[in-house]
PDB file of N, CA and C in Angstrom:
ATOM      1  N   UNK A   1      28.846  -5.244  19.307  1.00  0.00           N
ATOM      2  CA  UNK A   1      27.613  -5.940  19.603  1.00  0.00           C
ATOM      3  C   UNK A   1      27.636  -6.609  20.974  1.00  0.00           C
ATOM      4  N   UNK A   2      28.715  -6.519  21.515  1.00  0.00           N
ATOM      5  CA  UNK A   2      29.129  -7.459  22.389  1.00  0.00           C
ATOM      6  C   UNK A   2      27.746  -6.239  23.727  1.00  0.00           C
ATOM      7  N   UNK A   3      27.913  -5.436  23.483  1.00  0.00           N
ATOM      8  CA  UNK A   3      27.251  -4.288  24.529  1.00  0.00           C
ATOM      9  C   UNK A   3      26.209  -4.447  24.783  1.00  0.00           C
ATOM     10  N   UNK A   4      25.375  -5.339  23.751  1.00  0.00           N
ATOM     11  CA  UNK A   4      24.273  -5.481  23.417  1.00  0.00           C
ATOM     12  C   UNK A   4      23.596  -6.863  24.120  1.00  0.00           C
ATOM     13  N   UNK A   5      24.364  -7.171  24.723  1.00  0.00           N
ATOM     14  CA  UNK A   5      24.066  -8.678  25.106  1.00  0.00           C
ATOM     15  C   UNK A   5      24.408 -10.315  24.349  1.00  0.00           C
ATOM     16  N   UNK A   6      24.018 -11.240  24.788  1.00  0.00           N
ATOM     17  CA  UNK A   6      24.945 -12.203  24.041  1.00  0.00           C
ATOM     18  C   UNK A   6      23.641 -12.509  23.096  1.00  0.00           C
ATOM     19  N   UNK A   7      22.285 -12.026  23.178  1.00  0.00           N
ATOM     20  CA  UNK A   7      21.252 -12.775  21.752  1.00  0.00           C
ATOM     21  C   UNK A   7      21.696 -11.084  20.823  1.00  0.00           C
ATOM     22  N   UNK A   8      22.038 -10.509  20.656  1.00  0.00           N
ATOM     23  CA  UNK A   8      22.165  -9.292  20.115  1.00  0.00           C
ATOM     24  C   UNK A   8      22.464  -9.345  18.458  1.00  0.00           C
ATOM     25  N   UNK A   9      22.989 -10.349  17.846  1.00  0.00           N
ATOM     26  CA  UNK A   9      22.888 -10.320  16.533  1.00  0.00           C
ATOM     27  C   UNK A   9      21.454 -11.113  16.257  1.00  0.00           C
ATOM     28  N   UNK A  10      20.935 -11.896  17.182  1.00  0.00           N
ATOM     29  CA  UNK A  10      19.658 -12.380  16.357  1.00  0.00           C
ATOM     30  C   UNK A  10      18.666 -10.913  16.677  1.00  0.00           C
ATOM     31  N   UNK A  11      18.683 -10.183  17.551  1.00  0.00           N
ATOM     32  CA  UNK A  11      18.028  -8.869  17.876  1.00  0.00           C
ATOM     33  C   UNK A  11      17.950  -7.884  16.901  1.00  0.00           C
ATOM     34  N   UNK A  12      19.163  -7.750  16.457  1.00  0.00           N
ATOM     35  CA  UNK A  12      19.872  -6.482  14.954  1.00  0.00           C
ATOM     36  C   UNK A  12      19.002  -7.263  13.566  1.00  0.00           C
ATOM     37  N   UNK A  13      19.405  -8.418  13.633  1.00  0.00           N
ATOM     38  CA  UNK A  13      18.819  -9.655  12.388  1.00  0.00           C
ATOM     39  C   UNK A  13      17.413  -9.130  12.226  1.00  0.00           C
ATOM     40  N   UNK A  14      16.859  -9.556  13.438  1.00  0.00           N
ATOM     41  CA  UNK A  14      15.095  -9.274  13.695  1.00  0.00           C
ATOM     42  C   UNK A  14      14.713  -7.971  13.565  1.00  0.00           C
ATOM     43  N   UNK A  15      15.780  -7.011  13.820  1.00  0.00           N
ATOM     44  CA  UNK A  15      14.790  -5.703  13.107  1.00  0.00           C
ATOM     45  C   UNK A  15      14.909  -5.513  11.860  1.00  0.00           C
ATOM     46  N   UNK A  16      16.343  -5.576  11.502  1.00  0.00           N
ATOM     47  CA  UNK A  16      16.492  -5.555   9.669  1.00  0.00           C
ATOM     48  C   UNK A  16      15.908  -6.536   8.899  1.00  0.00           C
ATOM     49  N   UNK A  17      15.266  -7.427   9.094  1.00  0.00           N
ATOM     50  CA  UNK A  17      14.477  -7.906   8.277  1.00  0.00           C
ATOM     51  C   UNK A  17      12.979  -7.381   8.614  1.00  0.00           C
ATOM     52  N   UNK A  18      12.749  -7.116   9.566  1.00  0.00           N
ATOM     53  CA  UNK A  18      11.169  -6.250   9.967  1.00  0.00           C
ATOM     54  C   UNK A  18      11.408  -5.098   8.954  1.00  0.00           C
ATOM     55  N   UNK A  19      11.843  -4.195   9.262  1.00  0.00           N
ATOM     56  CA  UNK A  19      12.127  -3.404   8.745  1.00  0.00           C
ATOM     57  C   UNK A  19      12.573  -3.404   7.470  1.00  0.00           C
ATOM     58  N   UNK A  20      13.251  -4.597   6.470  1.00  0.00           N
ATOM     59  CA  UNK A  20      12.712  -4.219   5.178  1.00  0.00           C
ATOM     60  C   UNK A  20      11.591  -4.685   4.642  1.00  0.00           C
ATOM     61  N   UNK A  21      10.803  -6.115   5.208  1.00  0.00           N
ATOM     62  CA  UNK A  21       8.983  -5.858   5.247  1.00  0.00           C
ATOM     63  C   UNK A  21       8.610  -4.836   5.291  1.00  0.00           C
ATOM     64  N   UNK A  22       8.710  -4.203   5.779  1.00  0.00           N
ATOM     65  CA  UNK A  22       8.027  -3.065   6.184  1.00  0.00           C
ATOM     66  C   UNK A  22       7.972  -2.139   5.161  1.00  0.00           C
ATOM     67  N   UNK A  23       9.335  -1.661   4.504  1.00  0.00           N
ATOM     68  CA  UNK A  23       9.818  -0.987   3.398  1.00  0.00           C
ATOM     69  C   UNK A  23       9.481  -1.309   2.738  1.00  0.00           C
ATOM     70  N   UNK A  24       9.187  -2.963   1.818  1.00  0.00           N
ATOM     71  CA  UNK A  24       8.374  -3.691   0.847  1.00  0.00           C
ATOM     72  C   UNK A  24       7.045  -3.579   0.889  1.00  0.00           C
ATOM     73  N   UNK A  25       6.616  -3.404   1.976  1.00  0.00           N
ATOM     74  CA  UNK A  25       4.657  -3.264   1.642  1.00  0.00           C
ATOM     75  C   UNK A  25       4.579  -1.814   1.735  1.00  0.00           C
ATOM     76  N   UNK A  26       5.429  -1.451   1.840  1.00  0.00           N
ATOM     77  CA  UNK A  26       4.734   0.876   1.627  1.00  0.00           C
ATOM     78  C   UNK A  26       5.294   0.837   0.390  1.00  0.00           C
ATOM     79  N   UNK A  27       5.888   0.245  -0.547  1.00  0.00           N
ATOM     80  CA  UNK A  27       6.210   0.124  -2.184  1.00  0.00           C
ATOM     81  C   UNK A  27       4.998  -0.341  -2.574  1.00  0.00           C
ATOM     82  N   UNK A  28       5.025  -1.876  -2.266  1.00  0.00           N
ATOM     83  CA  UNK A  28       3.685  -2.540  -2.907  1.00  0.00           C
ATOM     84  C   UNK A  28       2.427  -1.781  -2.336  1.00  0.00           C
ATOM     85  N   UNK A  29       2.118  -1.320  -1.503  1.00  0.00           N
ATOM     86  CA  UNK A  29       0.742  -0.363  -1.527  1.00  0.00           C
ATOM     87  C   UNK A  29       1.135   0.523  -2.551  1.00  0.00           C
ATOM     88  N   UNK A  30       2.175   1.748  -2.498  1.00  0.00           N
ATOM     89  CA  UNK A  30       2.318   2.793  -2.797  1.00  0.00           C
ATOM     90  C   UNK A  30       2.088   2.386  -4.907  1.00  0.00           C
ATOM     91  N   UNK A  31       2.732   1.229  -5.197  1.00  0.00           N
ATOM     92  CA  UNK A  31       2.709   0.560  -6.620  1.00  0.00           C
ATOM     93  C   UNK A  31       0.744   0.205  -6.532  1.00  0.00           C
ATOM     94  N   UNK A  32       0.273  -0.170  -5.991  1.00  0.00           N
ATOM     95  CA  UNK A  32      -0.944  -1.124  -6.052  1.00  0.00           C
ATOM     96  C   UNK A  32      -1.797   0.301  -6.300  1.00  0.00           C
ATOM     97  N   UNK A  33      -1.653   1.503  -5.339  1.00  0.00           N
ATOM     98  CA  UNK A  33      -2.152   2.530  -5.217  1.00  0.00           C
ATOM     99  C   UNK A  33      -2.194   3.574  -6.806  1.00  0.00           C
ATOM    100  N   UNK A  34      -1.217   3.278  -7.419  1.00  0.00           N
ATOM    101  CA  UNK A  34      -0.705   4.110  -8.423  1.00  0.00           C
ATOM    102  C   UNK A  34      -1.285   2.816 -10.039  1.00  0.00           C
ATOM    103  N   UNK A  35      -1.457   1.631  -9.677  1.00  0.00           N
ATOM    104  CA  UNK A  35      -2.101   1.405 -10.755  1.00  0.00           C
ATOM    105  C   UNK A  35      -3.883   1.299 -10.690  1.00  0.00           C
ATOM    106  N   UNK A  36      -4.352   1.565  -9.425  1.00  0.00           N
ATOM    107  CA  UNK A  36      -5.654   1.454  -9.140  1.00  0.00           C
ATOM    108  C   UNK A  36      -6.050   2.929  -9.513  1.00  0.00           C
ATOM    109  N   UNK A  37      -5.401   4.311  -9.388  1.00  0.00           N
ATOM    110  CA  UNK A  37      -5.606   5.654 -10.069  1.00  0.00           C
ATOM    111  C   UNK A  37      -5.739   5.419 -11.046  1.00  0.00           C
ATOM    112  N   UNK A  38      -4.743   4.877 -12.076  1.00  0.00           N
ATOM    113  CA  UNK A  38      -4.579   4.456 -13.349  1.00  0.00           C
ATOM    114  C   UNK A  38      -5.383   3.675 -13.987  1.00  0.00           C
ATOM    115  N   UNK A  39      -6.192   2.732 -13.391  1.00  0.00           N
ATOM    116  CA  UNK A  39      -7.554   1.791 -13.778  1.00  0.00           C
ATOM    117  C   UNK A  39      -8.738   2.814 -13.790  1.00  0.00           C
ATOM    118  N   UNK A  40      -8.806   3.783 -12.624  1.00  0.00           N
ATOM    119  CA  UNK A  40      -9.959   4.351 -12.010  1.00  0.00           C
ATOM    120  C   UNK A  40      -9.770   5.551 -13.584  1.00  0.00           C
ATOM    121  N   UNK A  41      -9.117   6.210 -14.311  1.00  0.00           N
ATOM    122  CA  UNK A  41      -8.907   6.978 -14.643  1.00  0.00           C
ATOM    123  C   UNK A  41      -9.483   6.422 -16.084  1.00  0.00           C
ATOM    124  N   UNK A  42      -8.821   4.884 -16.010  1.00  0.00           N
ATOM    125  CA  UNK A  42      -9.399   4.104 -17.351  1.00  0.00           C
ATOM    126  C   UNK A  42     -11.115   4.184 -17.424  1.00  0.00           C
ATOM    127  N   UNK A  43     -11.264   3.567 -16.397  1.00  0.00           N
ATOM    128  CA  UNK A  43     -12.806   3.326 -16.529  1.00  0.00           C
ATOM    129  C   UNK A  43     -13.734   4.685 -17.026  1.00  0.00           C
ATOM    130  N   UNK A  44     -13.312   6.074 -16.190  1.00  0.00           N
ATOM    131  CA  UNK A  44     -14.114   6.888 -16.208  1.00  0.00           C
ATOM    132  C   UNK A  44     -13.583   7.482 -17.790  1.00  0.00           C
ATOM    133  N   UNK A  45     -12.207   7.147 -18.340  1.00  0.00           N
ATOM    134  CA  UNK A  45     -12.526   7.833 -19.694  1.00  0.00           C
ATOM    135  C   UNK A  45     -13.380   6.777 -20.336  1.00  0.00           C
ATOM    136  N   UNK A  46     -13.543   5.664 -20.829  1.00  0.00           N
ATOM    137  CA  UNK A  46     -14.575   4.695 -21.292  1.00  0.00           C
ATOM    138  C   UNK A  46     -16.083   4.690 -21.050  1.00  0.00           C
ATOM    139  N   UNK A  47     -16.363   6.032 -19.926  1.00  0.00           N
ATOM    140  CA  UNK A  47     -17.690   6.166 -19.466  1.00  0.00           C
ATOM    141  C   UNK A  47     -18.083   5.323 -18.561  1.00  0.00           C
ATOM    142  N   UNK A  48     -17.609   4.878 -17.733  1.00  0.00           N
ATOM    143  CA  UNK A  48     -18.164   3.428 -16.795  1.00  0.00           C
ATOM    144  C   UNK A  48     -17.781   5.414 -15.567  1.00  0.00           C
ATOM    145  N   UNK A  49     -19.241   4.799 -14.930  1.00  0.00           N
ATOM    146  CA  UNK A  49     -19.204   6.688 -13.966  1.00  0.00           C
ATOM    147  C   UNK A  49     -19.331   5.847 -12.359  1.00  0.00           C
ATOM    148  N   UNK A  50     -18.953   6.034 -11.113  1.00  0.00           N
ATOM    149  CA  UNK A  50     -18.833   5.972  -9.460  1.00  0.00           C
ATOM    150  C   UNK A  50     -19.886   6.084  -8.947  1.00  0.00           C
ATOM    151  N   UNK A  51     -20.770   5.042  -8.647  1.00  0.00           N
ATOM    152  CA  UNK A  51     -21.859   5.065  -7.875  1.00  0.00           C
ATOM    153  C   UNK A  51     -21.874   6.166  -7.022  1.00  0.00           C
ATOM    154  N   UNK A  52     -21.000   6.738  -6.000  1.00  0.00           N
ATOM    155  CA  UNK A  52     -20.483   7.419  -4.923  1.00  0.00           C
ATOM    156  C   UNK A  52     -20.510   9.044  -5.525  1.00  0.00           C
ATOM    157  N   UNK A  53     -20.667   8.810  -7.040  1.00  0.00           N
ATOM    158  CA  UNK A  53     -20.685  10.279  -7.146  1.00  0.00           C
ATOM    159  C   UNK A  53     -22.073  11.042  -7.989  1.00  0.00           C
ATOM    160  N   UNK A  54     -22.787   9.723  -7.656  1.00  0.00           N
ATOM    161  CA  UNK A  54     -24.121  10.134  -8.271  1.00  0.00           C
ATOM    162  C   UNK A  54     -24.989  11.170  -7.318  1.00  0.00           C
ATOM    163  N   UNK A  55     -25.635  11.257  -7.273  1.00  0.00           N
ATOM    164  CA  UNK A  55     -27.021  12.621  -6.715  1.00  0.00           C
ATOM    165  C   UNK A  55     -28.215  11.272  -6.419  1.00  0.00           C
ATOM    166  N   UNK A  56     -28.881  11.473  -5.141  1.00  0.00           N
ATOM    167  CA  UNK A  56     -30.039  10.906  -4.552  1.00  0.00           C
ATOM    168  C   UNK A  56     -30.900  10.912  -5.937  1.00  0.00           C
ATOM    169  N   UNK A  57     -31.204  11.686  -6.776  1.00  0.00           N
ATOM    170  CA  UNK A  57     -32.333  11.710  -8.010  1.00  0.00           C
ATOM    171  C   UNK A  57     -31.962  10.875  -8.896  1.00  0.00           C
ATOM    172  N   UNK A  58     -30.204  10.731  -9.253  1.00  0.00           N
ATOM    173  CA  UNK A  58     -30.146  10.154 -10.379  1.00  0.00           C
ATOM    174  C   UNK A  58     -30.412   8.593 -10.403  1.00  0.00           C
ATOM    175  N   UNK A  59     -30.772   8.050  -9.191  1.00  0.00           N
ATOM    176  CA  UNK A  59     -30.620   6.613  -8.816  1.00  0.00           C
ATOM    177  C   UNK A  59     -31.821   6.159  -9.347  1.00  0.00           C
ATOM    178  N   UNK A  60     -32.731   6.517  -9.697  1.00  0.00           N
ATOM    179  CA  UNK A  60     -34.300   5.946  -9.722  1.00  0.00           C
ATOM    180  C   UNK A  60     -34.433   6.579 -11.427  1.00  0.00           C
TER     181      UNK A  60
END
């Protein structure tokens, strides 16, 4: 580390902790993502239907 300059362990410090943030929120999306399929999947078997997938006619 010495190669690295004399702040060089707070430098190494500061990316490995960036970097497992980083790793923690592409889980927690990737988790948040996988129970929001899982809700979306709920609703539409219960009949609750996606505004977004209606037809201009069916609205009125």
């Amino acid at each position: 580390m010495t190669s690295l300059g004399p702040y060089a362990s707070f430098v190494v410090t500061s990316y490995a902790l960036v970097a497992a943030i980083v790793l923690i929120l592409i889980g927690w999306v990737a988790l948040d993502y996988r129970r929001q399929k899982e809700r979306l999947r709920e609703l539409e078997a219960s009949g609750v239907t996606r505004r977004s997938g209606r037809q201009a006619t069916d609205i009125r």
